[in-house]
C-alpha atoms as a PDB file:
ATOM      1  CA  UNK A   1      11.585  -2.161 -19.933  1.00  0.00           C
ATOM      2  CA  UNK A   2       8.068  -1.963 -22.069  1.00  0.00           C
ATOM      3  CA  UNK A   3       6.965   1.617 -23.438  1.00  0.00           C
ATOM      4  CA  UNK A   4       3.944   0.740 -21.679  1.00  0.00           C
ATOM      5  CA  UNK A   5       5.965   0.537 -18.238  1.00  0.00           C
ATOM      6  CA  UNK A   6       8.155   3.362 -19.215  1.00  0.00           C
ATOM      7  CA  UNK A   7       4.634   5.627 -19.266  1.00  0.00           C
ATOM      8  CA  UNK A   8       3.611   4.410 -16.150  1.00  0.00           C
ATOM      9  CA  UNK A   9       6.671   5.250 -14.321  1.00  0.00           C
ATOM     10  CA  UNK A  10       6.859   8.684 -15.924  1.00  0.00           C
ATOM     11  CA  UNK A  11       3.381   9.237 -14.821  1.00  0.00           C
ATOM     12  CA  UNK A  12       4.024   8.476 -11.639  1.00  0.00           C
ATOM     13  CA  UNK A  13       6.749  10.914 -11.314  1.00  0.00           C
ATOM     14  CA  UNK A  14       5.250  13.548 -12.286  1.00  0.00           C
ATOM     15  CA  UNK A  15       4.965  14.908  -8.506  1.00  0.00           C
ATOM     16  CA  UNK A  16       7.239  14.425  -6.823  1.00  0.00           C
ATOM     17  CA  UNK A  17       5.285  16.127  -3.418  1.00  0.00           C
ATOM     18  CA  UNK A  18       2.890  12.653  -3.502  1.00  0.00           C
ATOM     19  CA  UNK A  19       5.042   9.997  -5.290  1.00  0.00           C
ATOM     20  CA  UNK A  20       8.408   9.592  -3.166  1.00  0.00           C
ATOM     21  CA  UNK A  21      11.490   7.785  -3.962  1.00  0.00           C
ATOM     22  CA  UNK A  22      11.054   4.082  -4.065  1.00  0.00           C
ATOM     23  CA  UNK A  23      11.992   2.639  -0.604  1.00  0.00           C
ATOM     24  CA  UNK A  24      14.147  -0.134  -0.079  1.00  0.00           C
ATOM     25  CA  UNK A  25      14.692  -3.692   1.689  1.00  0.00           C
ATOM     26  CA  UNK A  26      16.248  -2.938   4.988  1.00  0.00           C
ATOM     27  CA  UNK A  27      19.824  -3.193   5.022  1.00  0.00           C
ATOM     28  CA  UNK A  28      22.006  -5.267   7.092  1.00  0.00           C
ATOM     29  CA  UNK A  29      19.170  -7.799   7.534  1.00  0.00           C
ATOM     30  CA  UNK A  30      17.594 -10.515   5.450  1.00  0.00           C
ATOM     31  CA  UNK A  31      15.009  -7.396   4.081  1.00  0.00           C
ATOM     32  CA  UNK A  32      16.882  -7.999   0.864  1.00  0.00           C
ATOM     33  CA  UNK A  33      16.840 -11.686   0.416  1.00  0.00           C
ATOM     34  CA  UNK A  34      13.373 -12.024   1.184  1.00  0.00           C
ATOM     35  CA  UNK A  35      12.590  -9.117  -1.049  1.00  0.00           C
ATOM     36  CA  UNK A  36      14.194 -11.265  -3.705  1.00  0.00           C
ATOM     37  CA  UNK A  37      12.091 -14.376  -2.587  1.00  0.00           C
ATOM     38  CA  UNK A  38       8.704 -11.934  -3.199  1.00  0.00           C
ATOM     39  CA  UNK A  39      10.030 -10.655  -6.800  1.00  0.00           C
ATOM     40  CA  UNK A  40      10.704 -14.464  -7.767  1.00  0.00           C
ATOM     41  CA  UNK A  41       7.415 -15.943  -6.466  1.00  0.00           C
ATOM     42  CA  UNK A  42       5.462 -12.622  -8.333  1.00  0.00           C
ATOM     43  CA  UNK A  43       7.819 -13.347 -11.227  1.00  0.00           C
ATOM     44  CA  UNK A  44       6.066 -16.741 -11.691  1.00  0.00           C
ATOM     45  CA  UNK A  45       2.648 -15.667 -11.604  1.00  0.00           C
ATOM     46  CA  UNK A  46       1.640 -17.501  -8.375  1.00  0.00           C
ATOM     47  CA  UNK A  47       0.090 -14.636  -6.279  1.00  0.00           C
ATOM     48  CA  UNK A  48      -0.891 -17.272  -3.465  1.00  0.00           C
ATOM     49  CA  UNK A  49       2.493 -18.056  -3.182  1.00  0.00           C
ATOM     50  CA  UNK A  50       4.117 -14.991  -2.752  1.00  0.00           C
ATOM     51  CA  UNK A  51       2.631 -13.930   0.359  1.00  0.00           C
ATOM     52  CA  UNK A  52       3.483 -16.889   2.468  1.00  0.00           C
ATOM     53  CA  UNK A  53       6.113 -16.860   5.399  1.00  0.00           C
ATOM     54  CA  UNK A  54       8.837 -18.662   3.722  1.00  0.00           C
ATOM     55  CA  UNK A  55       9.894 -21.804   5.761  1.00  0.00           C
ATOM     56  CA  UNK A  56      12.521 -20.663   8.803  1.00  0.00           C
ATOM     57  CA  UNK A  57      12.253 -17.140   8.337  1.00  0.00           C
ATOM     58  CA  UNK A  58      10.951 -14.577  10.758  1.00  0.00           C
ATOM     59  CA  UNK A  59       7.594 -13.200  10.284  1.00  0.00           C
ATOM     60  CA  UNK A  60       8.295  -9.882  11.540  1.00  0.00           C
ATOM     61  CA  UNK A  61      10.624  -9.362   8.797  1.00  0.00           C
ATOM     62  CA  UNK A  62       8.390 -10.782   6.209  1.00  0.00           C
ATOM     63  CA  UNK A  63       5.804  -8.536   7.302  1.00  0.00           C
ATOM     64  CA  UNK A  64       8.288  -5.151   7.227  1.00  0.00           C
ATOM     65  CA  UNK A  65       9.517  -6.205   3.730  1.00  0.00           C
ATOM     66  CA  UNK A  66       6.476  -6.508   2.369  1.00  0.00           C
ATOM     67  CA  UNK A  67       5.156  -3.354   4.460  1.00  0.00           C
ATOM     68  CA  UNK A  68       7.687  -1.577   2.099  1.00  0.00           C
ATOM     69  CA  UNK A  69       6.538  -2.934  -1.035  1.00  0.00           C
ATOM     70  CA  UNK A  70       3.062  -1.984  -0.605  1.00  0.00           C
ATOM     71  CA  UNK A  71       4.160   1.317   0.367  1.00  0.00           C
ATOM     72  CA  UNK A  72       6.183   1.336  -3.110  1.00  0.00           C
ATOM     73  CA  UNK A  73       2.929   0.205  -4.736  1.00  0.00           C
ATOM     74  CA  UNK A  74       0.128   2.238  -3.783  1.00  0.00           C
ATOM     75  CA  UNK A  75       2.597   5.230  -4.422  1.00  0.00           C
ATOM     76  CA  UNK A  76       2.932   4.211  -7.250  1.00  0.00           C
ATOM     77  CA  UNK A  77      -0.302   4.243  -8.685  1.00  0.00           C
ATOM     78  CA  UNK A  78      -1.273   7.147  -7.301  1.00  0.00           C
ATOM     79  CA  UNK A  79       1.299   8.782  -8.500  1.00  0.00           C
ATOM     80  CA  UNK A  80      -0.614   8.216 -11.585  1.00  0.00           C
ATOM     81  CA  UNK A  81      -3.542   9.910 -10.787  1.00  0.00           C
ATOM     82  CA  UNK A  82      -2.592  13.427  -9.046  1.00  0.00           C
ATOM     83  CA  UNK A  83      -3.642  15.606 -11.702  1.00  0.00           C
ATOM     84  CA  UNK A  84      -6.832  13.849 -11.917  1.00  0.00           C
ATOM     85  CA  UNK A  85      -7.370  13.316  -8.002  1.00  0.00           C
ATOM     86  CA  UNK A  86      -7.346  16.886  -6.554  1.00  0.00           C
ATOM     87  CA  UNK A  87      -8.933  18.730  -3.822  1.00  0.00           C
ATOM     88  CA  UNK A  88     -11.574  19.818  -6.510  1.00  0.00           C
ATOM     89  CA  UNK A  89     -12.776  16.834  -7.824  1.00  0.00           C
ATOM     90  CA  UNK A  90     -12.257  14.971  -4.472  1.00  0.00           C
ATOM     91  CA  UNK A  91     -13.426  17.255  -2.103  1.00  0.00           C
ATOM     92  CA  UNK A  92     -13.454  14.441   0.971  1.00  0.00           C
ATOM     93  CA  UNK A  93     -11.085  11.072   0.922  1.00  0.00           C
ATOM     94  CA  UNK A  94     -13.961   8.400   0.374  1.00  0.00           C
ATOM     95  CA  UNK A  95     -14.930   4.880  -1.163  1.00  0.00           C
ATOM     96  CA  UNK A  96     -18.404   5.592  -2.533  1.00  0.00           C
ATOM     97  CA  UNK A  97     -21.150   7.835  -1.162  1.00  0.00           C
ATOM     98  CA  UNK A  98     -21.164   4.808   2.218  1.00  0.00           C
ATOM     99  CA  UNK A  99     -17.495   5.529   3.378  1.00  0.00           C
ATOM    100  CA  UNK A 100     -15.779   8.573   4.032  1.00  0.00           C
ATOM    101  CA  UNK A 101     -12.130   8.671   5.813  1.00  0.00           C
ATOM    102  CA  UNK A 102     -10.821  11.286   7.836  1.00  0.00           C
ATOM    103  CA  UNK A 103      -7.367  11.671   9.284  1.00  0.00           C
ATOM    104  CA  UNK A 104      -5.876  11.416  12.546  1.00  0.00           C
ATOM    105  CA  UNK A 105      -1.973  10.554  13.754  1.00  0.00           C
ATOM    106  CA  UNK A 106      -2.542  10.226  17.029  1.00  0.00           C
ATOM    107  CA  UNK A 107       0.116  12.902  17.895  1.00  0.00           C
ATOM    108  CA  UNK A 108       0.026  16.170  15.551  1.00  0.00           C
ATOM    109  CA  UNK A 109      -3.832  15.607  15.193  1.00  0.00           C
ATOM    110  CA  UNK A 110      -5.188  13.785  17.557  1.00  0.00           C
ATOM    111  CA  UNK A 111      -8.936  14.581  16.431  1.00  0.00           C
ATOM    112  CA  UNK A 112      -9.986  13.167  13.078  1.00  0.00           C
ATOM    113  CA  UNK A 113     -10.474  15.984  10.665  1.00  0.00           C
ATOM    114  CA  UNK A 114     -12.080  15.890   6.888  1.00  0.00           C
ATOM    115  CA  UNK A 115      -9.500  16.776   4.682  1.00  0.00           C
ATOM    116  CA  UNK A 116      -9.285  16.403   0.631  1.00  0.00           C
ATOM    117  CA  UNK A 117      -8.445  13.089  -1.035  1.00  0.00           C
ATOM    118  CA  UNK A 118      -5.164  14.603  -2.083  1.00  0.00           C
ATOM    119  CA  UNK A 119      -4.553  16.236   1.177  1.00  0.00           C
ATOM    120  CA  UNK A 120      -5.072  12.782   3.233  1.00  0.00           C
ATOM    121  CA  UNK A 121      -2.993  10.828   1.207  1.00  0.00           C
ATOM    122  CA  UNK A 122      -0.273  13.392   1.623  1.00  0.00           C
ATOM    123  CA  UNK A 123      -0.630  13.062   4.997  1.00  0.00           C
ATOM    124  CA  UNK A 124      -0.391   9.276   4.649  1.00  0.00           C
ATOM    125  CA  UNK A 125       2.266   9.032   2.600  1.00  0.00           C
ATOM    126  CA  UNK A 126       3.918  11.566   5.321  1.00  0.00           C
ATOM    127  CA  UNK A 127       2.886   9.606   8.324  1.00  0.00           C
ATOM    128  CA  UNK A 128       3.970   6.249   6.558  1.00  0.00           C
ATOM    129  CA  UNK A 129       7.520   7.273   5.534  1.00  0.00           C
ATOM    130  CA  UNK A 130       8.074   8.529   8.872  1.00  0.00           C
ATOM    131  CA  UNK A 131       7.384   4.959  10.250  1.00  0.00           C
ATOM    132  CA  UNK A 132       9.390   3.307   7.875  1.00  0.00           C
ATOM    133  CA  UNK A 133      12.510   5.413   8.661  1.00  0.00           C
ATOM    134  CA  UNK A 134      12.082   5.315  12.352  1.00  0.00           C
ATOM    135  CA  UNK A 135      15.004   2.121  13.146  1.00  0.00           C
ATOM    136  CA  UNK A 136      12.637   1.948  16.382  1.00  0.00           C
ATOM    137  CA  UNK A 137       9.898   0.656  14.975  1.00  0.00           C
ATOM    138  CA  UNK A 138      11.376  -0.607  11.572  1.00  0.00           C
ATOM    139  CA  UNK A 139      15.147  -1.807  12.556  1.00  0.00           C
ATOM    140  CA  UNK A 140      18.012  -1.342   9.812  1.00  0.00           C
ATOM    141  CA  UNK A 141      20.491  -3.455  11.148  1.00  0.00           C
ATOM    142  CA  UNK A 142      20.624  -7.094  11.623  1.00  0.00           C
ATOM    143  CA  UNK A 143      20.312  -8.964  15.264  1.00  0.00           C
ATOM    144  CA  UNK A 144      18.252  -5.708  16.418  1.00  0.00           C
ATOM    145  CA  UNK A 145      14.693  -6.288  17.786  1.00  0.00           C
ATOM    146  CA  UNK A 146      11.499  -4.923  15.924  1.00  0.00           C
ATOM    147  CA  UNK A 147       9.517  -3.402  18.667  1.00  0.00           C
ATOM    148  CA  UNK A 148       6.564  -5.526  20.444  1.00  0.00           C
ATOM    149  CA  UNK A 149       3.773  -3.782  18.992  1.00  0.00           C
ATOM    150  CA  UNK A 150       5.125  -3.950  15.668  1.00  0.00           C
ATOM    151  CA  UNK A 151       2.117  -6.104  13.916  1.00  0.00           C
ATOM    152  CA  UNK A 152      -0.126  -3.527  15.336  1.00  0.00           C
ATOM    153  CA  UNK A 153       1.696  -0.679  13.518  1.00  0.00           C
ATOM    154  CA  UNK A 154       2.047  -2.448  10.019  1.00  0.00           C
ATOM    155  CA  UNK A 155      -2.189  -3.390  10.504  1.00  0.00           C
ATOM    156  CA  UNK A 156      -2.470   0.631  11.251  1.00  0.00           C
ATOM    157  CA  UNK A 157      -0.234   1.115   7.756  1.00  0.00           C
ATOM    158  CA  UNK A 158      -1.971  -1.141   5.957  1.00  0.00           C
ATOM    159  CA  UNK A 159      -5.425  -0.576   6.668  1.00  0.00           C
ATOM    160  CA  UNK A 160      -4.963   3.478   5.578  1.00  0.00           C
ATOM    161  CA  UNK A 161      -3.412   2.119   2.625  1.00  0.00           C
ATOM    162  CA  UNK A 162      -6.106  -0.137   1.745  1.00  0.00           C
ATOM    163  CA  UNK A 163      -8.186   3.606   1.731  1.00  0.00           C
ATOM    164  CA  UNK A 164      -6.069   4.440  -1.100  1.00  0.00           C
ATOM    165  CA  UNK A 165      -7.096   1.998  -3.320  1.00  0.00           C
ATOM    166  CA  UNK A 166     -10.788   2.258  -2.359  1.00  0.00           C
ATOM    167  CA  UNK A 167     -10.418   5.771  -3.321  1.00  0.00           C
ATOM    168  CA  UNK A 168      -8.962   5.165  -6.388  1.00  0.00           C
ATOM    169  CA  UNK A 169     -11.570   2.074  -7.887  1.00  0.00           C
ATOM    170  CA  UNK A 170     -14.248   3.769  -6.438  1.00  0.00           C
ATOM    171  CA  UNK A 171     -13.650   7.393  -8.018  1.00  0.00           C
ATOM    172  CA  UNK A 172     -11.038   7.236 -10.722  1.00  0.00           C
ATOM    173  CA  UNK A 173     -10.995   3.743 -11.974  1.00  0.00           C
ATOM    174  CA  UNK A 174     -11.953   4.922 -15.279  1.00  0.00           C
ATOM    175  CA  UNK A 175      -9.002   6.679 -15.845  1.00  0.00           C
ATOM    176  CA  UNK A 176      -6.765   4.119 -14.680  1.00  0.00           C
ATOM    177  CA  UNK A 177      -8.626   1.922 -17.745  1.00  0.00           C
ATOM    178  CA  UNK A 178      -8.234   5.130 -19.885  1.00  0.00           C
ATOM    179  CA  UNK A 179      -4.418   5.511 -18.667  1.00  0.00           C
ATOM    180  CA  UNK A 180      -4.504   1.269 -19.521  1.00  0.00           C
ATOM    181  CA  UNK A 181      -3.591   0.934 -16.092  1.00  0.00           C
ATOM    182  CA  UNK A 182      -6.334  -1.679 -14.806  1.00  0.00           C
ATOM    183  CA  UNK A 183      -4.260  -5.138 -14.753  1.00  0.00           C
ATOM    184  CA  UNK A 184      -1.283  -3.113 -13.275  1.00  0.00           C
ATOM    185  CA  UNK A 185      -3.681  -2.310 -10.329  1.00  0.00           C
ATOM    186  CA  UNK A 186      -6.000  -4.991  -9.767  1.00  0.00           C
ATOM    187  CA  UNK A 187      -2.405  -7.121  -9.832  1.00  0.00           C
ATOM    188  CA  UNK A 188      -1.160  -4.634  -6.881  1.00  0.00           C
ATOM    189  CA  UNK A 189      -4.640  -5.105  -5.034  1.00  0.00           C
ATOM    190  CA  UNK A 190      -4.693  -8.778  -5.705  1.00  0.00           C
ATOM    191  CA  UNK A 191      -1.164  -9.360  -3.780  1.00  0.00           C
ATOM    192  CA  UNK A 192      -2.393  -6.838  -0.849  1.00  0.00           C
ATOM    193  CA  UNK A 193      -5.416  -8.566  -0.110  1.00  0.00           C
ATOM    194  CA  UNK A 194      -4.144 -12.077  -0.469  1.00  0.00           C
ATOM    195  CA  UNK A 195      -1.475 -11.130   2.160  1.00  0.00           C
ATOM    196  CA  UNK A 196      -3.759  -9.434   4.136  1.00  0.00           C
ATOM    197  CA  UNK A 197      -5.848 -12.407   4.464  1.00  0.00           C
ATOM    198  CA  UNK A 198      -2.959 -14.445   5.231  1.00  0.00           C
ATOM    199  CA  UNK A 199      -2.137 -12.565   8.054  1.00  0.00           C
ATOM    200  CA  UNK A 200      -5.384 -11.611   9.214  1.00  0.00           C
ATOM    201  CA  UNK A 201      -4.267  -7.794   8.964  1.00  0.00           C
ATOM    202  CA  UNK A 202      -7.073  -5.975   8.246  1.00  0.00           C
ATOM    203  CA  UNK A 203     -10.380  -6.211   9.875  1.00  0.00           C
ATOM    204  CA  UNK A 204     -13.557  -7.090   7.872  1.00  0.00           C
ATOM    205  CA  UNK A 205     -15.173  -4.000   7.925  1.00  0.00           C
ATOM    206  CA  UNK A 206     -12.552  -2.034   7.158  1.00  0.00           C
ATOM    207  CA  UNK A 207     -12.796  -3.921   4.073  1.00  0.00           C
ATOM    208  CA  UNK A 208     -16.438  -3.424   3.359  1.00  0.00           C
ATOM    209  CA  UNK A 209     -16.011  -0.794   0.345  1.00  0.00           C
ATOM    210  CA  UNK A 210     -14.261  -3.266  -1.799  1.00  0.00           C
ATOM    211  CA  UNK A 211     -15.811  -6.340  -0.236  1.00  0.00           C
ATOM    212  CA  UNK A 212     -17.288  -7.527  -3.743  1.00  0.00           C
ATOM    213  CA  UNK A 213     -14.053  -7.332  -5.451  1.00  0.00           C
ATOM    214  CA  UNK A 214     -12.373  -9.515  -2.231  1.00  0.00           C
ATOM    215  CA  UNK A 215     -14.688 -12.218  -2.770  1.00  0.00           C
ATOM    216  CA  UNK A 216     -13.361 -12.429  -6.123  1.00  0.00           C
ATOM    217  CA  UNK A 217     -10.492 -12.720  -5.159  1.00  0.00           C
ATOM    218  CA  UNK A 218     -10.879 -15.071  -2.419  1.00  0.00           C
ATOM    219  CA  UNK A 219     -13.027 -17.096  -4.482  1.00  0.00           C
ATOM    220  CA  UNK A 220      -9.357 -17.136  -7.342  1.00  0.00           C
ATOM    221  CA  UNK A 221     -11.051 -15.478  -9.826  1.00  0.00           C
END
């Protein structure tokens, strides 16, 4: 492993509250193979590639694998960025002075409330593990069924976690450059938003706050 990666990874570990163990493929299913079949196709560069349903499989799988990876990523990064991202220099959870996010589960708070950007993505991160470890909705062994509604919980995961990285290139992407972070990240966000697409998992205007840098994208820039 690079010093350079070493650094990031240390970074990120730093708190332990925010960045959580690294989850992994599902066992007792093909979570693992296709996880192998993402790290292969990233291995080669070929972005595009990487977040199509491979021929045969399932695509409810392929979308829970890769639900988990995401999860690993945007943890990840912000792991990062705690000490800089804290309830006094981020005061609300936005994406630019336009778009402000606050948080709701549904059950525990049912009413969105304005919280901190550190505070909502501890709730996320919260909200999002629970998720992952409920076999209801994300199944651990193989032959069981994921649960009918289960592309309309992974949009509901990955549209907060798209928040997270508006948050962070809208109000601390110069430290990520200082940290020499920047290809790491717009890497991570380049493979979210090209699966995203794929799918059709996100609406448009959810997207709106980084709608410049998703043309850019789109466009294979």
């Amino acid at each position: 492993m690079s010093e350079k990666k070493m650094n990031f990874f240390a970074r990120s570990s730093k708190n332990q509250k925010t960045f959580r163990p690294k989850k992994s493929a599902r066992s007792g299913s093909k979570g693992a193979q296709l996880k192998r079949h993402i790290d292969n196709t990233l291995g080669q560069g070929d972005l595009r590639e990487a977040v199509r349903l491979p021929p045969g499989e399932d695509l409810n799988e392929w979308l829970a694998v890769n639900t988990v990876d995401f999860f690993n990523n945007v943890n990840m990064l912000y792991g990062t960025l705690v000490e800089f991202c804290t309830s006094a220099t981020c005061k609300t959870m936005s994406a630019g002075p336009k778009y402000e996010y606050r948080w709701a589960d549904g059950v525990k708070v049912k009413k969105p409330i304005e919280v901190s950007a550190p505070k909502y993505v501890e709730y996320l991160m919260d909200w999002i593990e629970a998720q992952l470890d409920d076999e209801i909705i994300f199944p651990q062994h193989f032959g069981v069924s994921f649960p009918p509604n289960f592309c309309d919980v992974v949009k509901t995961i990955l549209k907060r976690l798209f928040r997270v990285y508006a948050h962070i290139y809208h109000s601390h992407f110069q430290m990520i450059v200082k940290l020499k972070e920047e290809a790491h990240l717009n890497t991570c966000f380049k493979h979210f938003t090209l699966f995203t697409l794929e799918f059709g998992l996100i609406d448009g205007a959810e997207l709106a706050p980084l709608s410049e840098l998703i043309e850019t994208i789109k466009a294979g820039q």
